[in-house]
PDB file of N, CA and C in Angstrom:
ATOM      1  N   UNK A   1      -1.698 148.018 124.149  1.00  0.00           N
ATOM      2  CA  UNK A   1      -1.160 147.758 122.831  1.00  0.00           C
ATOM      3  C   UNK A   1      -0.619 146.321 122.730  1.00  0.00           C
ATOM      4  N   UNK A   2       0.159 146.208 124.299  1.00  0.00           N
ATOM      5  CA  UNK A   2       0.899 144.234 123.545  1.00  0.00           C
ATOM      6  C   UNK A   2      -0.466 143.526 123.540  1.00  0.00           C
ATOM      7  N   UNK A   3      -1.796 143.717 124.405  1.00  0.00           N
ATOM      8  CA  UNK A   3      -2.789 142.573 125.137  1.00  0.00           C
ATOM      9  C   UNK A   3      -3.173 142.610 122.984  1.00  0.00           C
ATOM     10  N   UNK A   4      -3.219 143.402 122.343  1.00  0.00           N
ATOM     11  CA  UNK A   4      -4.078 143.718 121.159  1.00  0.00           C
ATOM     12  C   UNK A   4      -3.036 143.087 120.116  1.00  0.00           C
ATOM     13  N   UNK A   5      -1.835 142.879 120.152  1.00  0.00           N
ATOM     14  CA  UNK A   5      -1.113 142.268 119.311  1.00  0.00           C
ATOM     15  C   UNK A   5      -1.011 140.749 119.948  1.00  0.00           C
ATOM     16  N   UNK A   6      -1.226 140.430 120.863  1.00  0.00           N
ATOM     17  CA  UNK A   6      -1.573 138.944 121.356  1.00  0.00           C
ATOM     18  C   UNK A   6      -2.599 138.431 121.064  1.00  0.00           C
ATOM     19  N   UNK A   7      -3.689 139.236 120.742  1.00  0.00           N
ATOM     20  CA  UNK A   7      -5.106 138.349 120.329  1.00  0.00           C
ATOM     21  C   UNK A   7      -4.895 138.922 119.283  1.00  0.00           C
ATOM     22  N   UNK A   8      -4.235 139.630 118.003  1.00  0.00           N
ATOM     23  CA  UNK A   8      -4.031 139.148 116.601  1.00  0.00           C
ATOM     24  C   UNK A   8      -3.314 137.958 116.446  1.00  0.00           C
ATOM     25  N   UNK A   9      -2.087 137.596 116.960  1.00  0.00           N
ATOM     26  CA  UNK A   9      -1.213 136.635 117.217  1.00  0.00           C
ATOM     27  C   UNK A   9      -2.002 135.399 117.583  1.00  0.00           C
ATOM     28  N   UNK A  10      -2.419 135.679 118.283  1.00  0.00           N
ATOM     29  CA  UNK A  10      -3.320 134.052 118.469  1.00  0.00           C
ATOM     30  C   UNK A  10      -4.330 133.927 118.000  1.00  0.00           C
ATOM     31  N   UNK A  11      -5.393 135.219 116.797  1.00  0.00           N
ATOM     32  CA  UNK A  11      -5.898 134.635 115.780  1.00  0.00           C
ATOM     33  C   UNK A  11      -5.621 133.968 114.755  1.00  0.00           C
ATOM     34  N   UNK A  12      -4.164 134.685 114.312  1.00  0.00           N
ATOM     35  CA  UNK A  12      -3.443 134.083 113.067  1.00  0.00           C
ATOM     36  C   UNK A  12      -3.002 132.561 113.662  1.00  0.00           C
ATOM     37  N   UNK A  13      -2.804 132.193 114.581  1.00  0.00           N
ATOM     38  CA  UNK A  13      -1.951 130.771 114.871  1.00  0.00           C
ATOM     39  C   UNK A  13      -2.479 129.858 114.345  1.00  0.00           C
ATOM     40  N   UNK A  14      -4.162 129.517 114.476  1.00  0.00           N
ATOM     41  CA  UNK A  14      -4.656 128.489 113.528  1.00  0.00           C
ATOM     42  C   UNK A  14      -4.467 128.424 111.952  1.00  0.00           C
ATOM     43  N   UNK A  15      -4.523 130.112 111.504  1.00  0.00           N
ATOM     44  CA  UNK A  15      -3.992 129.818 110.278  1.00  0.00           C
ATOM     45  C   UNK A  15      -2.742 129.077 109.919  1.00  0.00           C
ATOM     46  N   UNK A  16      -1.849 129.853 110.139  1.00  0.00           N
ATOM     47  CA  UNK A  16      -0.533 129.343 110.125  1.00  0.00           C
ATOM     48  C   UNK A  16      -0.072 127.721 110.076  1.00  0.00           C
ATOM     49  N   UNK A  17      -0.916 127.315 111.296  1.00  0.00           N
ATOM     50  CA  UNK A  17      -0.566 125.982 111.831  1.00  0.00           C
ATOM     51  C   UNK A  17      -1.496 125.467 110.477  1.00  0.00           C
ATOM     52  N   UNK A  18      -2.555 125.532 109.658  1.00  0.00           N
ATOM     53  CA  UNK A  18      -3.404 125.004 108.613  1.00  0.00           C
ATOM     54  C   UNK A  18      -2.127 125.344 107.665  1.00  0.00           C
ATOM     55  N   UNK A  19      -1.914 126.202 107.070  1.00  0.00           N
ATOM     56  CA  UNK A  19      -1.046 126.166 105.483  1.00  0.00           C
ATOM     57  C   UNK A  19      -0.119 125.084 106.315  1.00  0.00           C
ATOM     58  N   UNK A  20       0.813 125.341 107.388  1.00  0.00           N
ATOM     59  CA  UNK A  20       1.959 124.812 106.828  1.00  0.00           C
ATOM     60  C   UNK A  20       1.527 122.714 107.403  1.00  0.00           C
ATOM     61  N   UNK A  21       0.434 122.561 107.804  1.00  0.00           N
ATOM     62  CA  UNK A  21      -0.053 121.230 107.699  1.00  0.00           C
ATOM     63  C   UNK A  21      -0.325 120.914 105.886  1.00  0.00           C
ATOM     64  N   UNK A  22      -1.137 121.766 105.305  1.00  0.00           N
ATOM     65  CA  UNK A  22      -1.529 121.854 103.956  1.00  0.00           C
ATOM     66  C   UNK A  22       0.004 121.644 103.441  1.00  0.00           C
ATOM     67  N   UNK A  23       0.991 122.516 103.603  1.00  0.00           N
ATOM     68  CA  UNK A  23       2.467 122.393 102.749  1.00  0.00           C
ATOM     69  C   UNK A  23       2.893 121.177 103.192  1.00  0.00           C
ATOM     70  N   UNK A  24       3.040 120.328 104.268  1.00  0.00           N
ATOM     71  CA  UNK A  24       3.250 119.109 104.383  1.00  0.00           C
ATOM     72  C   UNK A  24       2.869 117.844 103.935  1.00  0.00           C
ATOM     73  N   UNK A  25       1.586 117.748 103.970  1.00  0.00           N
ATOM     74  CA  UNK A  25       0.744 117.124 103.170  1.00  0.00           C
ATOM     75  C   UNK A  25       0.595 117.019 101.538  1.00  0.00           C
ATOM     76  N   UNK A  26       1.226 117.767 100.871  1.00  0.00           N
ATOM     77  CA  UNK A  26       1.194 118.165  99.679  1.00  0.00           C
ATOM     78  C   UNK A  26       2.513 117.967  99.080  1.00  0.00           C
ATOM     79  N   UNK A  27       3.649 118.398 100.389  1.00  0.00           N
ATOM     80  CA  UNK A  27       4.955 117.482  99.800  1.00  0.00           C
ATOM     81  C   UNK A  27       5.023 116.097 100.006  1.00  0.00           C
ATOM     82  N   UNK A  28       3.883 115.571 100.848  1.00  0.00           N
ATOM     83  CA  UNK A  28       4.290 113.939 100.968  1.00  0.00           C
ATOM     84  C   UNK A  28       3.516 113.412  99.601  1.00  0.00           C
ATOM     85  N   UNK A  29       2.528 114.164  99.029  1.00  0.00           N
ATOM     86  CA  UNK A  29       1.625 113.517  98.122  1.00  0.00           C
ATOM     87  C   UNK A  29       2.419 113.682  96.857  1.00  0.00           C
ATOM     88  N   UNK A  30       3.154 114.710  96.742  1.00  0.00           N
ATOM     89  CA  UNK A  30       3.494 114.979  95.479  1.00  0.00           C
ATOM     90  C   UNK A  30       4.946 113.604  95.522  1.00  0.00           C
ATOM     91  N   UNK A  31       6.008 113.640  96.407  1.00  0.00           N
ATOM     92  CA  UNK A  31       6.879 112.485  96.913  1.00  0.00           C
ATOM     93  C   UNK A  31       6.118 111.430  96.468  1.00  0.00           C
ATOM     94  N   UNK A  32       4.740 110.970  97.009  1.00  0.00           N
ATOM     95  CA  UNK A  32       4.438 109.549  96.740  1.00  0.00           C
ATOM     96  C   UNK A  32       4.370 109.352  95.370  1.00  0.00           C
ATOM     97  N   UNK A  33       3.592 110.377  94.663  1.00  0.00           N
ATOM     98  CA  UNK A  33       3.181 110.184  93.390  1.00  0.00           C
ATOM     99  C   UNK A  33       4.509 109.495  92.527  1.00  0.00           C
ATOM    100  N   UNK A  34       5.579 110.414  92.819  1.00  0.00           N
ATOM    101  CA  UNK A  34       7.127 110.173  91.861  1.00  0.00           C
ATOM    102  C   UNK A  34       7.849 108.942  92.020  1.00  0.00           C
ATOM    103  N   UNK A  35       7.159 108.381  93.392  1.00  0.00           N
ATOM    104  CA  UNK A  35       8.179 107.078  94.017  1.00  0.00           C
ATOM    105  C   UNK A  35       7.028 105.858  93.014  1.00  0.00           C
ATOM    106  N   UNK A  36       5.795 106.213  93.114  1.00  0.00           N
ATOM    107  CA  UNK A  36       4.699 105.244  92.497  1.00  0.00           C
ATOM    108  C   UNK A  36       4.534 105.516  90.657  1.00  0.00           C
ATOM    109  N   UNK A  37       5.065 106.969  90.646  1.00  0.00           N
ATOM    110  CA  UNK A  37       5.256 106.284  88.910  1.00  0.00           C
ATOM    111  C   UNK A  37       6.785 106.011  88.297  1.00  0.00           C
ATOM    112  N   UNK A  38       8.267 105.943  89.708  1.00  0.00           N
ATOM    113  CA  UNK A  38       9.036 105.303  89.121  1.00  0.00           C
ATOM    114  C   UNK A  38       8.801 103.821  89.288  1.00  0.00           C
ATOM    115  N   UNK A  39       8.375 103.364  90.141  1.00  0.00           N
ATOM    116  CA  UNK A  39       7.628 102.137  90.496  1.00  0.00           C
ATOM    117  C   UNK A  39       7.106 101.441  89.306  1.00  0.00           C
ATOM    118  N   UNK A  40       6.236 102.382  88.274  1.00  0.00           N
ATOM    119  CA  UNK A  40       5.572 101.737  87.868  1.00  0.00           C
ATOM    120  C   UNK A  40       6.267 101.782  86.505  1.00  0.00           C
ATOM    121  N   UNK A  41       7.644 102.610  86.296  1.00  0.00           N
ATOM    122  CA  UNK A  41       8.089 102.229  85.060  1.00  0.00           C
ATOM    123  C   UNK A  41       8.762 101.273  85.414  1.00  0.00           C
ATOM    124  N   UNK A  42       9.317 100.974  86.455  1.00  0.00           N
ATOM    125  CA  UNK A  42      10.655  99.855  86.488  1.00  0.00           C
ATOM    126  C   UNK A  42       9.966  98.549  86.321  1.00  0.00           C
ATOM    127  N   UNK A  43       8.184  98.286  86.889  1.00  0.00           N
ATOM    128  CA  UNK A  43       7.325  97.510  86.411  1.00  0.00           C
ATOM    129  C   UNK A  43       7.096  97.220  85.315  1.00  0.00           C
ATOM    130  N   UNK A  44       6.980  98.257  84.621  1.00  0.00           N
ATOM    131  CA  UNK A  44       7.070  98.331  82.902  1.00  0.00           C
ATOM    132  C   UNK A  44       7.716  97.687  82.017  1.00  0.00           C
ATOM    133  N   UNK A  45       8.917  97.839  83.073  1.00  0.00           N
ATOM    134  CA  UNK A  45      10.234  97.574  82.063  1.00  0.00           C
ATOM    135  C   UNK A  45      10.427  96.333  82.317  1.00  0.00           C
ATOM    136  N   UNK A  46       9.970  95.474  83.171  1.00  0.00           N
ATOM    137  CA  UNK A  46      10.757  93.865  83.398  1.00  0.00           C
ATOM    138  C   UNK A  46       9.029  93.084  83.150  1.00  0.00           C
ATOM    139  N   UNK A  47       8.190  93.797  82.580  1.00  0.00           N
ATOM    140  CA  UNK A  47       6.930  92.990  81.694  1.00  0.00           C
ATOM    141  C   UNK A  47       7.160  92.931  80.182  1.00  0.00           C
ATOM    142  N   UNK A  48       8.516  93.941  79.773  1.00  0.00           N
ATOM    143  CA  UNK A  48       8.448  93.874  78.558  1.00  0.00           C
ATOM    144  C   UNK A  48       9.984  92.777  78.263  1.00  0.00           C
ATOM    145  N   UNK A  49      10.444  92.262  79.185  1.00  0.00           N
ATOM    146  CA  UNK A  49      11.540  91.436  79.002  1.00  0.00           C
ATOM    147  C   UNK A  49      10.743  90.337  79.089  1.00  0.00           C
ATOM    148  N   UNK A  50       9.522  90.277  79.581  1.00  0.00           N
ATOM    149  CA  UNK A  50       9.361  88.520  79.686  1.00  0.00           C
ATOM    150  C   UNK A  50       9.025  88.053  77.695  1.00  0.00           C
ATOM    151  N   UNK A  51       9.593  86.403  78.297  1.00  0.00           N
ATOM    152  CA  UNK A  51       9.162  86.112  76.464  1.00  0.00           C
ATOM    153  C   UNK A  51       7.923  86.155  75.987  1.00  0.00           C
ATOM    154  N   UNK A  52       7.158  86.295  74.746  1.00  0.00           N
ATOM    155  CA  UNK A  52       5.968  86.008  74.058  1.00  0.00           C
ATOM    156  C   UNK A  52       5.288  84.311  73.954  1.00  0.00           C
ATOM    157  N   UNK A  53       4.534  83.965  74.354  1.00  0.00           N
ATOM    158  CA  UNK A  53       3.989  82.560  74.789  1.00  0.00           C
ATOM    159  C   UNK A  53       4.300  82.118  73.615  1.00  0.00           C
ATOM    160  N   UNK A  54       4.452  80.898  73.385  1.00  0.00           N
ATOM    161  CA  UNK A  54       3.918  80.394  72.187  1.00  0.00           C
ATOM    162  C   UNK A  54       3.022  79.849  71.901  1.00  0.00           C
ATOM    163  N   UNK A  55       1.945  79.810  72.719  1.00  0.00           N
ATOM    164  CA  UNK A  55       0.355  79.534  71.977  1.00  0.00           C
ATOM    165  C   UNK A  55      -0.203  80.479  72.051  1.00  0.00           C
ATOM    166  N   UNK A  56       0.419  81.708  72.044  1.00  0.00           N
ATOM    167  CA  UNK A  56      -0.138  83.110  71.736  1.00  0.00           C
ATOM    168  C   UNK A  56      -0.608  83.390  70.410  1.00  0.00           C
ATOM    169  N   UNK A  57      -1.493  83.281  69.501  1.00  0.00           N
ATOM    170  CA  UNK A  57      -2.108  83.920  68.488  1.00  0.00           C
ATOM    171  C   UNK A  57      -3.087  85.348  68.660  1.00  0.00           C
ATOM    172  N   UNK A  58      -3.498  85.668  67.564  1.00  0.00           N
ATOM    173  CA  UNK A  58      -3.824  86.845  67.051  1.00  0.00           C
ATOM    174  C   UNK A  58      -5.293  86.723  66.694  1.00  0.00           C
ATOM    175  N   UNK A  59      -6.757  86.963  66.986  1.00  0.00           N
ATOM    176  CA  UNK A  59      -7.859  86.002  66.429  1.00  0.00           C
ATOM    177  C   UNK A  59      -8.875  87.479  65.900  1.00  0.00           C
ATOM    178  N   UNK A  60      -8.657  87.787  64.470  1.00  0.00           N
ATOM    179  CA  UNK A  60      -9.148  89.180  64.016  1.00  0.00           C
ATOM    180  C   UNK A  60     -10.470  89.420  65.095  1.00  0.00           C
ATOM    181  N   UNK A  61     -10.459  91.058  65.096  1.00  0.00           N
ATOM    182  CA  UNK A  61     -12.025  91.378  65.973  1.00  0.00           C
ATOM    183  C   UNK A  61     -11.706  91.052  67.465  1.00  0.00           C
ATOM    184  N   UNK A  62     -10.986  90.352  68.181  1.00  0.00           N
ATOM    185  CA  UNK A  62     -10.715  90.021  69.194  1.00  0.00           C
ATOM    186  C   UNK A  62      -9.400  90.319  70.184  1.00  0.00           C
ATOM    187  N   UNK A  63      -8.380  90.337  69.196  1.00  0.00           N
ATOM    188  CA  UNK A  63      -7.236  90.339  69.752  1.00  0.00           C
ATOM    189  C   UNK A  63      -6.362  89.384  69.790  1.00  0.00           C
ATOM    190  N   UNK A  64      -5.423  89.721  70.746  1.00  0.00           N
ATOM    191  CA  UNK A  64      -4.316  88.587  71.152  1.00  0.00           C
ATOM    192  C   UNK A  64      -5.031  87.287  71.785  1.00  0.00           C
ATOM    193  N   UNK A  65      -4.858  86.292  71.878  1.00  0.00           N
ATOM    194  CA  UNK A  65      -5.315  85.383  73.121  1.00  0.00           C
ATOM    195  C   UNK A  65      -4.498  84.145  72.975  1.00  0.00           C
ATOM    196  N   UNK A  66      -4.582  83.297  74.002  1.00  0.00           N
ATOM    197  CA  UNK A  66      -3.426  82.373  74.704  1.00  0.00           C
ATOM    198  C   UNK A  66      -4.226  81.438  74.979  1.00  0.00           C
ATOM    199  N   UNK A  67      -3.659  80.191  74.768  1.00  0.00           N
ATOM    200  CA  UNK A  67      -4.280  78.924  74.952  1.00  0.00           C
ATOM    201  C   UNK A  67      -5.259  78.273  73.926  1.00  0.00           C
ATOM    202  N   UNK A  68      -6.267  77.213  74.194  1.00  0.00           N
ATOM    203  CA  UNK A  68      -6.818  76.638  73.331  1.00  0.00           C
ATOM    204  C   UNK A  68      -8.150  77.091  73.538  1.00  0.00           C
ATOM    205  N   UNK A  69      -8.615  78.056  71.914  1.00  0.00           N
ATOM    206  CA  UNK A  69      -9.845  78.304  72.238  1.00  0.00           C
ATOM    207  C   UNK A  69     -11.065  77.791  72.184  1.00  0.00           C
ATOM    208  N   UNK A  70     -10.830  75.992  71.692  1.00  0.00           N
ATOM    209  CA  UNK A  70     -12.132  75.078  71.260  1.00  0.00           C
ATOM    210  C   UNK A  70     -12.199  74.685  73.162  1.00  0.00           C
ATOM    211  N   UNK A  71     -11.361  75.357  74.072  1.00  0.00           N
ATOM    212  CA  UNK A  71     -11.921  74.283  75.659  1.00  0.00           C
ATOM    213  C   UNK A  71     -12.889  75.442  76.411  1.00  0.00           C
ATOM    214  N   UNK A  72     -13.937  74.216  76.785  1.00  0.00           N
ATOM    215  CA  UNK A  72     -14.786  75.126  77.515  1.00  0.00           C
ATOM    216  C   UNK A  72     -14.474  75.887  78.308  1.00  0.00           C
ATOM    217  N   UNK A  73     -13.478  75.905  78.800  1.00  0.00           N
ATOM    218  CA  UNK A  73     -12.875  76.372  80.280  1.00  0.00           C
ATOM    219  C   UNK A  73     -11.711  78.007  79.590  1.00  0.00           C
ATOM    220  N   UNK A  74     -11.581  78.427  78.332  1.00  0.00           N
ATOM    221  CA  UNK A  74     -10.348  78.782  78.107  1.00  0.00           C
ATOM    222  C   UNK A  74     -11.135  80.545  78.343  1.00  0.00           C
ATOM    223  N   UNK A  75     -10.186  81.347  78.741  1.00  0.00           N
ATOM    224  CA  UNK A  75     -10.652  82.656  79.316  1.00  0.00           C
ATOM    225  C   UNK A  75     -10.560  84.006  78.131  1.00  0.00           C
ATOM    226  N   UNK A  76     -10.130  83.454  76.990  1.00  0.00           N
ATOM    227  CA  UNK A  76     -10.526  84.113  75.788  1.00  0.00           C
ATOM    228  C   UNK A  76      -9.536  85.164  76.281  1.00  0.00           C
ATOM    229  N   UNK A  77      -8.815  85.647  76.344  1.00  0.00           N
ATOM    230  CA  UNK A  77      -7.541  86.867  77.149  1.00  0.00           C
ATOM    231  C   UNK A  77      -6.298  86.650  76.792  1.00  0.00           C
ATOM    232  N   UNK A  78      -5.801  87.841  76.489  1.00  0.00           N
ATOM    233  CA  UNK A  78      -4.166  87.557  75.863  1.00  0.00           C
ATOM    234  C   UNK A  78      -3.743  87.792  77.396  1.00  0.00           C
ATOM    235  N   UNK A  79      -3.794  87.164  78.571  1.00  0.00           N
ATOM    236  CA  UNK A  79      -3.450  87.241  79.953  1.00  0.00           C
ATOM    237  C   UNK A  79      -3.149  86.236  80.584  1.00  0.00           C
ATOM    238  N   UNK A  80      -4.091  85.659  80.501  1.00  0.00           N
ATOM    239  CA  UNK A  80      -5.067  83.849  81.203  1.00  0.00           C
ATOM    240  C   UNK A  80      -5.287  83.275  80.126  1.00  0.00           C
ATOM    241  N   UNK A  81      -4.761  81.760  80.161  1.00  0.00           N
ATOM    242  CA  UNK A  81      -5.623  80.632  79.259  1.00  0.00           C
ATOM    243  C   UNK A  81      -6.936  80.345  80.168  1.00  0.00           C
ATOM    244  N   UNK A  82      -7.136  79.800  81.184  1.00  0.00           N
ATOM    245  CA  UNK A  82      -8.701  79.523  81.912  1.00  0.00           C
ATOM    246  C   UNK A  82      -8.585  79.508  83.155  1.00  0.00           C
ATOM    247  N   UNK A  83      -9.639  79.542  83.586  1.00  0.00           N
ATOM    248  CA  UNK A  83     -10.185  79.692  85.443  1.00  0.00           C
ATOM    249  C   UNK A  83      -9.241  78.481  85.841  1.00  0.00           C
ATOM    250  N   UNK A  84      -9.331  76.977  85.320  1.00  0.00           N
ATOM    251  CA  UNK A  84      -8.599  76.195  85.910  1.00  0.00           C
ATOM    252  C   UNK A  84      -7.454  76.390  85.687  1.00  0.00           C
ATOM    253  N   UNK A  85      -6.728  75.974  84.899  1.00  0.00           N
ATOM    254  CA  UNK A  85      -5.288  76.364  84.849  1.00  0.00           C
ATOM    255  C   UNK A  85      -4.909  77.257  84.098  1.00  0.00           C
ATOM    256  N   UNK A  86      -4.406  78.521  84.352  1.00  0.00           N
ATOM    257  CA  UNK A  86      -4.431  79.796  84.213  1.00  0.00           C
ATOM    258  C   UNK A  86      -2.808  79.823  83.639  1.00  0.00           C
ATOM    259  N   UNK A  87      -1.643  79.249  84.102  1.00  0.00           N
ATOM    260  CA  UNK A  87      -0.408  78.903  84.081  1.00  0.00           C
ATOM    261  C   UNK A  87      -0.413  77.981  82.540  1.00  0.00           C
ATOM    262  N   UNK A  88      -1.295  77.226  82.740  1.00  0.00           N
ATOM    263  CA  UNK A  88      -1.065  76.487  81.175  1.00  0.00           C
ATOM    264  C   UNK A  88       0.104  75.251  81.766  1.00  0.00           C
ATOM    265  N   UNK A  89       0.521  74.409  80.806  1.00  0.00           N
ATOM    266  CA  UNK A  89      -0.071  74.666  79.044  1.00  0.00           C
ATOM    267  C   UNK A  89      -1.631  73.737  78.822  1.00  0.00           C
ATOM    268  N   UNK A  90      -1.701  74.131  77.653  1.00  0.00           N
ATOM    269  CA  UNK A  90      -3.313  73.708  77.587  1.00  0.00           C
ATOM    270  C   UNK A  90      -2.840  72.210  77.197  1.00  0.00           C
ATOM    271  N   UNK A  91      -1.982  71.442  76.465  1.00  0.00           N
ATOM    272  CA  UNK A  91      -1.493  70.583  75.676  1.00  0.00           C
ATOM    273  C   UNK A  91      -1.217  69.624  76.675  1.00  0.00           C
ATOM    274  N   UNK A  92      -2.541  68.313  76.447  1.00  0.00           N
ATOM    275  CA  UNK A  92      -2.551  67.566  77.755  1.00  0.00           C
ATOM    276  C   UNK A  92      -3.235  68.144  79.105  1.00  0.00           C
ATOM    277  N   UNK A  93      -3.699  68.988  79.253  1.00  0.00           N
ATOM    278  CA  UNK A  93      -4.558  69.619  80.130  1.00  0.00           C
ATOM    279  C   UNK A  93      -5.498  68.576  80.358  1.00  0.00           C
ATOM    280  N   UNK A  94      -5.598  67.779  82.012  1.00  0.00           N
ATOM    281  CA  UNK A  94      -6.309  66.859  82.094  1.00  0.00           C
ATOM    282  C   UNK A  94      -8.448  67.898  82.218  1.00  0.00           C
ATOM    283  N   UNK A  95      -8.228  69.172  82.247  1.00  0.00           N
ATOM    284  CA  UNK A  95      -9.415  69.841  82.608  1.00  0.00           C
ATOM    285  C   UNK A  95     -10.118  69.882  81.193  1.00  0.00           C
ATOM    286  N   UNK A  96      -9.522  69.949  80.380  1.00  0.00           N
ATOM    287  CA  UNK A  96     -10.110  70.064  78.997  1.00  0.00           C
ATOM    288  C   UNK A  96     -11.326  69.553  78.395  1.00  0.00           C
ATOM    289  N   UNK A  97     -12.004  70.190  78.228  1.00  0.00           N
ATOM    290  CA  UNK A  97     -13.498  70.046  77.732  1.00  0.00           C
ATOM    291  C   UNK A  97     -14.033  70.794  76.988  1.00  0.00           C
ATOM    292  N   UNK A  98     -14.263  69.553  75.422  1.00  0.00           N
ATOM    293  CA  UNK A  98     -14.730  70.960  74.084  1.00  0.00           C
ATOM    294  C   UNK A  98     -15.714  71.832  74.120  1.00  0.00           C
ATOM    295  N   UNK A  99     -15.894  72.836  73.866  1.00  0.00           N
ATOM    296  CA  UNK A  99     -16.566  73.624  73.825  1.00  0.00           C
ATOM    297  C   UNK A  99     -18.019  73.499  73.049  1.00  0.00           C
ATOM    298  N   UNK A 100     -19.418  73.206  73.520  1.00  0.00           N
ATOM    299  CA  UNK A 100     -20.317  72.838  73.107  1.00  0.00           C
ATOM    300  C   UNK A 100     -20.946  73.678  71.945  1.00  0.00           C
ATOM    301  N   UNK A 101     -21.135  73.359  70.876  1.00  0.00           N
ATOM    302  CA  UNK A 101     -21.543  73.747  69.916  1.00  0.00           C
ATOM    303  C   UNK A 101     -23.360  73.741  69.762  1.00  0.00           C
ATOM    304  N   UNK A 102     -23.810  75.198  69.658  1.00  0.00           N
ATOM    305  CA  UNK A 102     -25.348  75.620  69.355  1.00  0.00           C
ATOM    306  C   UNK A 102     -25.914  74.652  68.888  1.00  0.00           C
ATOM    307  N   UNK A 103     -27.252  73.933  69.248  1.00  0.00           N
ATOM    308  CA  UNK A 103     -27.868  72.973  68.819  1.00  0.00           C
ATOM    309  C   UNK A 103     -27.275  71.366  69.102  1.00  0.00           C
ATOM    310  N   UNK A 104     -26.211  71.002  69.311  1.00  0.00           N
ATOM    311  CA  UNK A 104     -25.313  69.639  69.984  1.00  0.00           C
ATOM    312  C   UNK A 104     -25.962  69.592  71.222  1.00  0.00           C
ATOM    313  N   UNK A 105     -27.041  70.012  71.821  1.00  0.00           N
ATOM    314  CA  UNK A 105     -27.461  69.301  73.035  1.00  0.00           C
ATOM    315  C   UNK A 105     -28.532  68.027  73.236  1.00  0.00           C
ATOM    316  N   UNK A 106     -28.686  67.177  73.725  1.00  0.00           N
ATOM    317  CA  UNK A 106     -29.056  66.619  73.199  1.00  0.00           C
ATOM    318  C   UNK A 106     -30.467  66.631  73.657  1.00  0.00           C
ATOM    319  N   UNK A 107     -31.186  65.667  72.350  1.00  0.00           N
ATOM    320  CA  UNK A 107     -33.079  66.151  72.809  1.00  0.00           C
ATOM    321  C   UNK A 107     -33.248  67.631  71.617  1.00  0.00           C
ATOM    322  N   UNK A 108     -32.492  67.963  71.018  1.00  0.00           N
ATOM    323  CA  UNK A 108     -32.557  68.954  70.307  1.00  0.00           C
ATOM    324  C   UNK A 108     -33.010  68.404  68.562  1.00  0.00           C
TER     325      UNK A 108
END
């Protein structure tokens, strides 16, 4: 009778040892989740204190966008003014280069 309750006992052990790995695993995931979306409000909250640019306009069909949009270089994004200087300001920007207009090439 004990040899027959020892090999139930040590069938169940792998179970056992699986849920309560599964219950561990599941409290660390659910923990991370709460630490990564207070994370991501307190992120939230100190993007909405920064100031509004002031060469920020509004360009219908498009959106917000920042910087000067006649330079070849400007990244069209209420994020980034351009690949080169991304920080700005565009005003005096020694990278600045107008934006070529359809048919202005020359030989055309």
């Amino acid at each position: 009778m004990l040899k027959t309750l020892l090999v139930i006992a040590v069938g169940f052990l792998p179970s056992l040892i699986s849920l309560w790995a599964i219950r561990k695993t599941h409290e660390r995931s659910r923990l991370r989740m709460r630490q990564a979306a207070m994370n991501f409000s307190v992120v939230q909250g100190r993007q909405n204190l920064r100031p509004i640019d002031s060469d920020r306009y509004y360009l219908e069909g498009v959106g917000y966008l920042i910087g000067d949009i006649s330079c070849k270089f400007n990244a069209r994004s209420g994020y980034m003014r351009c690949a080169v200087n991304p920080d700005g300001p565009c005003n005096g920007c020694r990278h600045y280069e107008p934006k070529g207009l359809p048919g202005s090439e020359k030989g055309v």
